[in-house]
Protein backbone atom coordinates (compact mmCIF):
# COMPACT_ATOMS: atom_id res chain seq x y z
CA UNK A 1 86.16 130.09 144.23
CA UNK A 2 85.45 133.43 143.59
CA UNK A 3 83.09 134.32 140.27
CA UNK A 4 85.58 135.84 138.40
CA UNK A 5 88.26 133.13 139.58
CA UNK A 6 86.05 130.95 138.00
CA UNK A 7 85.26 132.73 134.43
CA UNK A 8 89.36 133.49 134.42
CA UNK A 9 89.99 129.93 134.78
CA UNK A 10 87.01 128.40 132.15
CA UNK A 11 88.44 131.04 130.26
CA UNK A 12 91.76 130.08 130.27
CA UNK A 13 91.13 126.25 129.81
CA UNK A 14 88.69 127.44 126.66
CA UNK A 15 91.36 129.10 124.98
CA UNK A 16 94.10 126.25 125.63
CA UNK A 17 91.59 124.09 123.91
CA UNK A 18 91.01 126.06 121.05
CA UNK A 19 94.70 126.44 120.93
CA UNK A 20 95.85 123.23 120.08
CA UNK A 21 92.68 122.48 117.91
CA UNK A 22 93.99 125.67 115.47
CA UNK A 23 97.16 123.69 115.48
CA UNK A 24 97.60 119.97 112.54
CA UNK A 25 100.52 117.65 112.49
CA UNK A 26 99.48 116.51 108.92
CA UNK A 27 99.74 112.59 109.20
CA UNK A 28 99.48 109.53 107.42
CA UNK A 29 99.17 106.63 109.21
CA UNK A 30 98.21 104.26 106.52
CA UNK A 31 95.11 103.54 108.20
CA UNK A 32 93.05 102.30 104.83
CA UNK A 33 90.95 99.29 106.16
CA UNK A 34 91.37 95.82 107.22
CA UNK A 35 91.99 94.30 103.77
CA UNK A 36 95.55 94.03 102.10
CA UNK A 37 95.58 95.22 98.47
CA UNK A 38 96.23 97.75 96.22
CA UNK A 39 97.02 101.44 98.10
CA UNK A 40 95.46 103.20 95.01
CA UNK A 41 91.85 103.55 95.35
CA UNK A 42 91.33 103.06 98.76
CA UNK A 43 90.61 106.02 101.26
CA UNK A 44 91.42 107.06 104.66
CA UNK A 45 89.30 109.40 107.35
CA UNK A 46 92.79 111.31 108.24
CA UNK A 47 92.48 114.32 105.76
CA UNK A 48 93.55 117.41 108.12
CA UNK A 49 96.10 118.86 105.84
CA UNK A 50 95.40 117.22 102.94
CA UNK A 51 93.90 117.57 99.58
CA UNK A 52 92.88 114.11 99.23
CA UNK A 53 91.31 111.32 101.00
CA UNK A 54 93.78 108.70 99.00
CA UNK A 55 97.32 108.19 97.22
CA UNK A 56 96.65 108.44 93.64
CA UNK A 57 99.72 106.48 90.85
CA UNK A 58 100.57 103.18 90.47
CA UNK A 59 99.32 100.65 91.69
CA UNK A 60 102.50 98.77 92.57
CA UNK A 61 102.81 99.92 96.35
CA UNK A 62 100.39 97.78 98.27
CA UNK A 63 98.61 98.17 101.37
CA UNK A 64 99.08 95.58 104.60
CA UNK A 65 96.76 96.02 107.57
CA UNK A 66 99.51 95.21 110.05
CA UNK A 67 101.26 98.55 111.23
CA UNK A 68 105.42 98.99 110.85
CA UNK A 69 106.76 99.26 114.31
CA UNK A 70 109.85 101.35 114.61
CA UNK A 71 111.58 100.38 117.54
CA UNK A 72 114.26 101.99 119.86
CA UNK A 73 115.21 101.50 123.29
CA UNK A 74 112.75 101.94 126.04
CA UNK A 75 110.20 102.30 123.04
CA UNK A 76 110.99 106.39 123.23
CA UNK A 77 109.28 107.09 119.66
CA UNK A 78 105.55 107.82 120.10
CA UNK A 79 104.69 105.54 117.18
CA UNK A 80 101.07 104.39 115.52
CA UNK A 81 101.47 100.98 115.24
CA UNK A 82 97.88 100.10 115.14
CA UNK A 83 97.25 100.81 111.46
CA UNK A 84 98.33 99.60 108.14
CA UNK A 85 101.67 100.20 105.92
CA UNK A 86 103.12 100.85 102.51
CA UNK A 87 104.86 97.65 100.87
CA UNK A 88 107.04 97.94 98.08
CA UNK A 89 106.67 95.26 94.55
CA UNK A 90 109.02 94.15 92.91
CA UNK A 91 108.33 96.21 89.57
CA UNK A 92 108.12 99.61 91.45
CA UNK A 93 105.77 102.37 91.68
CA UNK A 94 105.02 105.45 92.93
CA UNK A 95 101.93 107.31 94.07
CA UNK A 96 101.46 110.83 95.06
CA UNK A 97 98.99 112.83 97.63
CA UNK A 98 98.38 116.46 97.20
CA UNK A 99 98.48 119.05 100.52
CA UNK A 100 96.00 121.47 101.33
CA UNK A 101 96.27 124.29 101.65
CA UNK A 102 99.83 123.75 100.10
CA UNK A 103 102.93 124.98 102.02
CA UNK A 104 104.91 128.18 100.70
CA UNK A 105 107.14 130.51 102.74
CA UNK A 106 107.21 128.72 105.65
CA UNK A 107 109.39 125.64 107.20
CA UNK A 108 108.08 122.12 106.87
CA UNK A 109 109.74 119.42 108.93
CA UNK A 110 108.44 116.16 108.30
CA UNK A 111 109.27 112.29 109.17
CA UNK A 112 108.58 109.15 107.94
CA UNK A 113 109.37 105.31 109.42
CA UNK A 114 110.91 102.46 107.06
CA UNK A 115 111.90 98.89 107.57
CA UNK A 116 113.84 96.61 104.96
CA UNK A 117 114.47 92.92 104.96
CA UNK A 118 116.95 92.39 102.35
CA UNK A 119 119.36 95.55 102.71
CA UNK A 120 122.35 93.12 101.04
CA UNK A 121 120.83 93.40 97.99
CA UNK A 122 122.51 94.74 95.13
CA UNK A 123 122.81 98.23 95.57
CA UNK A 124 119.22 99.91 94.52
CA UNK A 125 117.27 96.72 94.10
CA UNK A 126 115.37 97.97 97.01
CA UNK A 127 114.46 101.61 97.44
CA UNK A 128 112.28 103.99 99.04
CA UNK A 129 112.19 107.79 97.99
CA UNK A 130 110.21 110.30 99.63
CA UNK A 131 109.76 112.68 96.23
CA UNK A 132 109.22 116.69 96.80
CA UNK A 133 105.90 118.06 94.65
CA UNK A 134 106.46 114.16 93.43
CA UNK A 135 109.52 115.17 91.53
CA UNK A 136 111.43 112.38 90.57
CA UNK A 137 114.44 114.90 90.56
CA UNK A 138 113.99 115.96 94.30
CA UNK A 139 114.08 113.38 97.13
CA UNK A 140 115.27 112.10 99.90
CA UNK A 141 115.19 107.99 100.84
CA UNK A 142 117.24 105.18 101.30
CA UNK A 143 118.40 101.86 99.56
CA UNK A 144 119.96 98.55 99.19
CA UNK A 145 124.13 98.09 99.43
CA UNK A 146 124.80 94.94 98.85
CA UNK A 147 126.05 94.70 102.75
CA UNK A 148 124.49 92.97 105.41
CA UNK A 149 125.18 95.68 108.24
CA UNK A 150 125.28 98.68 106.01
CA UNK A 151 122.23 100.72 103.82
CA UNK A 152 122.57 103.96 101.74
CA UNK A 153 120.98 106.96 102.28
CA UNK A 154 120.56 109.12 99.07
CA UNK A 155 119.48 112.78 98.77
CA UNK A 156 118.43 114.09 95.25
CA UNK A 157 118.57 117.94 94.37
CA UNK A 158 117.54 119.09 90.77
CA UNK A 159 118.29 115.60 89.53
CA UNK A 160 121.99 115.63 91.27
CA UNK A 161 122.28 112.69 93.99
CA UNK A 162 124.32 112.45 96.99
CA UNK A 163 124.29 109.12 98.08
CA UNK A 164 126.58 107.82 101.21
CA UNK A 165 126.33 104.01 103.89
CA UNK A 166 124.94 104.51 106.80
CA UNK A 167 125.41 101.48 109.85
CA UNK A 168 122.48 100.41 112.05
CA UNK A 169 121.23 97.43 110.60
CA UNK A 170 121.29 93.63 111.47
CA UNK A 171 122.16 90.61 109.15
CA UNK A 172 120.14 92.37 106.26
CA UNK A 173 116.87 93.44 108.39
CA UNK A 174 115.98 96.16 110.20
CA UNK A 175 115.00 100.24 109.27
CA UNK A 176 114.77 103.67 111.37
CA UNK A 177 113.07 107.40 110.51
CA UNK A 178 114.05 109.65 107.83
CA UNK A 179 113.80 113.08 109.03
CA UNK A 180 113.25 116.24 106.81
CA UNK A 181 113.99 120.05 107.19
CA UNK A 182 112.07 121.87 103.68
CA UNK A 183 113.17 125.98 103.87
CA UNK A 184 110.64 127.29 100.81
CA UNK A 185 112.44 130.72 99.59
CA UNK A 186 115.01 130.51 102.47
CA UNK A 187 117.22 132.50 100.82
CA UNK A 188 115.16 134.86 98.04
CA UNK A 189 113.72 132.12 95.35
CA UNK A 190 116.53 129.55 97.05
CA UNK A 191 115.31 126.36 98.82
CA UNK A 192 116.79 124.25 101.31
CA UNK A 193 117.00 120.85 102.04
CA UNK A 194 118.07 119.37 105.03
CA UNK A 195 118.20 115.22 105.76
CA UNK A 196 118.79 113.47 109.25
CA UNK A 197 118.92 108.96 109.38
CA UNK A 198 118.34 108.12 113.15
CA UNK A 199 118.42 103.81 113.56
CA UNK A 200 120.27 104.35 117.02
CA UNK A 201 117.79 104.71 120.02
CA UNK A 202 117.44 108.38 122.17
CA UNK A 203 114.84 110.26 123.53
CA UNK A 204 113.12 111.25 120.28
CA UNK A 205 110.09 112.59 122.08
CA UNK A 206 111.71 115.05 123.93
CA UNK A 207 114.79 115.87 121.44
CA UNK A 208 115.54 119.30 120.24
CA UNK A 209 117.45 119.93 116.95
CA UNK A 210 120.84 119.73 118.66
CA UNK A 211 119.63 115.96 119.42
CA UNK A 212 119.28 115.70 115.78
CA UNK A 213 123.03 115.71 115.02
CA UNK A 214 124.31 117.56 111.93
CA UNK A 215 122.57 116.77 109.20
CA UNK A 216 123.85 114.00 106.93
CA UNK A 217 122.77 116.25 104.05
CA UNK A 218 122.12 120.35 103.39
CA UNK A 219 122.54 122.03 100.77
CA UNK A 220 125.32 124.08 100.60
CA UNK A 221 124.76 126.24 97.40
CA UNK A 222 121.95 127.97 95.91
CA UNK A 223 119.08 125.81 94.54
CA UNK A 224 115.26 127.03 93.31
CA UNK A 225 114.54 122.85 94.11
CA UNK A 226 110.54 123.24 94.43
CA UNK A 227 109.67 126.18 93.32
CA UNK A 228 107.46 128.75 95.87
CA UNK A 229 105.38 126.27 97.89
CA UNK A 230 105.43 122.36 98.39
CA UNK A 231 102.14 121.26 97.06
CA UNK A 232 101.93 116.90 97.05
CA UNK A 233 104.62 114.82 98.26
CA UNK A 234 104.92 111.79 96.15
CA UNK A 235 106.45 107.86 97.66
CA UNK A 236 108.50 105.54 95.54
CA UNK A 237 109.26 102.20 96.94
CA UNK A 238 110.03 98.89 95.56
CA UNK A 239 111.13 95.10 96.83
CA UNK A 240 113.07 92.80 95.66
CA UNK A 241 110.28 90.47 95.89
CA UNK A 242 106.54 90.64 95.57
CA UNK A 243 104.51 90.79 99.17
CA UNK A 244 102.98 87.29 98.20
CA UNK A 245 106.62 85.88 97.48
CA UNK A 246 107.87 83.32 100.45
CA UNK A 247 111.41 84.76 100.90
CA UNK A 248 110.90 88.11 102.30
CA UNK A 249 112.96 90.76 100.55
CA UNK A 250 110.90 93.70 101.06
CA UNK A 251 110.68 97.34 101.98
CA UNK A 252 107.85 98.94 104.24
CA UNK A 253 107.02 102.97 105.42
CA UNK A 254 104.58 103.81 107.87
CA UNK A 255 103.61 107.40 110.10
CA UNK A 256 104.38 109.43 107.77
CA UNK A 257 104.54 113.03 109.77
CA UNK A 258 104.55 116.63 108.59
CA UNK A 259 104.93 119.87 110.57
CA UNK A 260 104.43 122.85 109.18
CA UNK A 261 103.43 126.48 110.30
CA UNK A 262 105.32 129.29 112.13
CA UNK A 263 107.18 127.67 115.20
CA UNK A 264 110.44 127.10 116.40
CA UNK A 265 112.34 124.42 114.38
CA UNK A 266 112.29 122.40 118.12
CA UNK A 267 108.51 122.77 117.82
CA UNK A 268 108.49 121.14 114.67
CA UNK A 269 111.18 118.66 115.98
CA UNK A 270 108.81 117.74 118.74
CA UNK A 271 105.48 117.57 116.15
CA UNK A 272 107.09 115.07 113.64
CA UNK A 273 108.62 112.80 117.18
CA UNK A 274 105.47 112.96 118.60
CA UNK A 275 102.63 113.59 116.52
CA UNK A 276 100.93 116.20 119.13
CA UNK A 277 100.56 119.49 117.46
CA UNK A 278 101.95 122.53 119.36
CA UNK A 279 99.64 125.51 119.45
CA UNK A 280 101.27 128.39 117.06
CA UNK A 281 101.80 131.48 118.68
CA UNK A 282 99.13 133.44 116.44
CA UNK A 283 96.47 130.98 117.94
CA UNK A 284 98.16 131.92 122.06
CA UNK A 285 98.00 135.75 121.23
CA UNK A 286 94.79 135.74 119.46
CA UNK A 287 94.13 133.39 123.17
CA UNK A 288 95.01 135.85 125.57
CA UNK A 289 93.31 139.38 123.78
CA UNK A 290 90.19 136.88 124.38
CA UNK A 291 91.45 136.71 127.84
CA UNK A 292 91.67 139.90 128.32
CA UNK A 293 88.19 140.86 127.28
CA UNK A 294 86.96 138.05 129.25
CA UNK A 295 88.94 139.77 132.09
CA UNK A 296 87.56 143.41 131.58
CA UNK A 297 84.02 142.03 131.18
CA UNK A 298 84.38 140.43 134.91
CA UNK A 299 85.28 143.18 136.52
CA UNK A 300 82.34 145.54 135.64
């Protein structure tokens, strides 16, 4: 290989690298140790994105060392299953992590896995709520129905809930991925709020936003929901029974994902499916003037 073959190509290879280390798919794979307990107070080394190294609250949600698997044919989510998981009480609570730096003017897609056992319980016993700046008046979850087969999905905007069934479960167990779209400002001081359910199996790895479906939920009317930037995302959950019960009636999340930056929403789709960051196309232009210089420099 010729010298300047070679610097083109190290060069090349250098600036791919740096590429996709500019790039963070904030995550939380509830990876807090090998000792159940209380989720408050303990810490985790997966900060990129973050403010903190912990969830800070209540300390009702408690912390299993046994990962939530979220299963779908031919195992087509990239999932962490290795790690730990969020399990509701029976009382309820709700902690709360803050971002950093915090997210304004852009798109923020972001996903997060859940599992019930007891989805026939009366309507609400069981809930999980992913809150928005940990606004109890912006959300986006799901929840018992009283229905062995059937959940409900509820969406919360400025303290006005949408709530409808959704199918996909068996004989009371069984969960899927809640799926996000956040617009800050999309239209002037307006927010939107986009929410997708998946519990049937596709390629989610390689799905684009047309895989998605149409939302279950958008807003369809002007709404200031969280303000100019999205600064902590907050959890409720609750059981209908205590971890340390015998009859299992109990609600789980795990991989929590968030995507955020200036990309294609298919970029983001792929981020939150997979957890591999995509290299934003300030880091690939900022790439190839390097290039170039590198290029110039050769020749002389």
């Amino acid at each position: 290989m010729k010298p300047t073959s070679f610097i083109i190509c190290a060069a090349i290879a250098a600036i791919l690298m740096a590429g996709m280390a500019a790039a963070v798919v904030t995550s939380d794979y509830f990876e807090y140790g090998d000792t159940n307990g209380t989720l408050v107070g303990l810490t985790t080394t997966n900060t990129a994105g973050w403010g903190a190294n912990g969830w800070s609250g209540s300390n009702n949600p408690y912390y299993q060392t046994n990962g939530l698997t979220f299963s779908t044919p031919n195992d087509v989510y990239v999932n962490t299953q290795e790690a730990g998981r969020m399990i509701g009480q029976q009382a309820g609570g709700t902690v709360t992590r803050a971002l950093s730096p915090v997210l304004d003017g852009t798109t923020v897609w972001m996903s997060i896995v859940f599992s019930g056992s007891f989805w026939n319980a009366t309507p609400g016993v069981q809930q999980i709520r992913i809150l928005i700046n940990g606004d109890t008046n912006n959300y986006f979850g799901v929840m018992s129905n009283a229905n062995t087969v059937t959940g409900l999905w509820h969406v919360a905007v400025n303290g006005v809930a949408t709530t409808q069934s959704f199918v996909g479960l068996q004989n009371g167990n069984g969960g899927g991925l809640m799926v996000a779209r956040l617009r800050t400002n999309y239209s002037g001081t307006d927010d939107s709020l986009a929410f997708w359910l998946l519990t049937n199996g596709f390629p989610l790895a390689s799905a684009t936003v047309t895989d998605l479906g149409t939302p279950l939920y958008e807003t369809n009317a002007t709404f200031d929901i969280w303000g100019s930037s999205i600064s902590s995302l907050g959890i409720y959950i609750k059981s209908a029974r205590n971890e340390n019960d015998s009859s299992p009636r109990w609600f789980w999340v795990d991989s929590l994902r968030i995507s955020s930056g200036t990309m294609s929403d298919d970029d983001h789709v792929y981020e939150i499916l997979t957890g591999v960051p995509v290299p934003e196309p300030g880091a690939v232009m900022l790439g190839l003037a390097g290039l170039l210089g590198v290029v110039r420099r050769s020749r002389r």
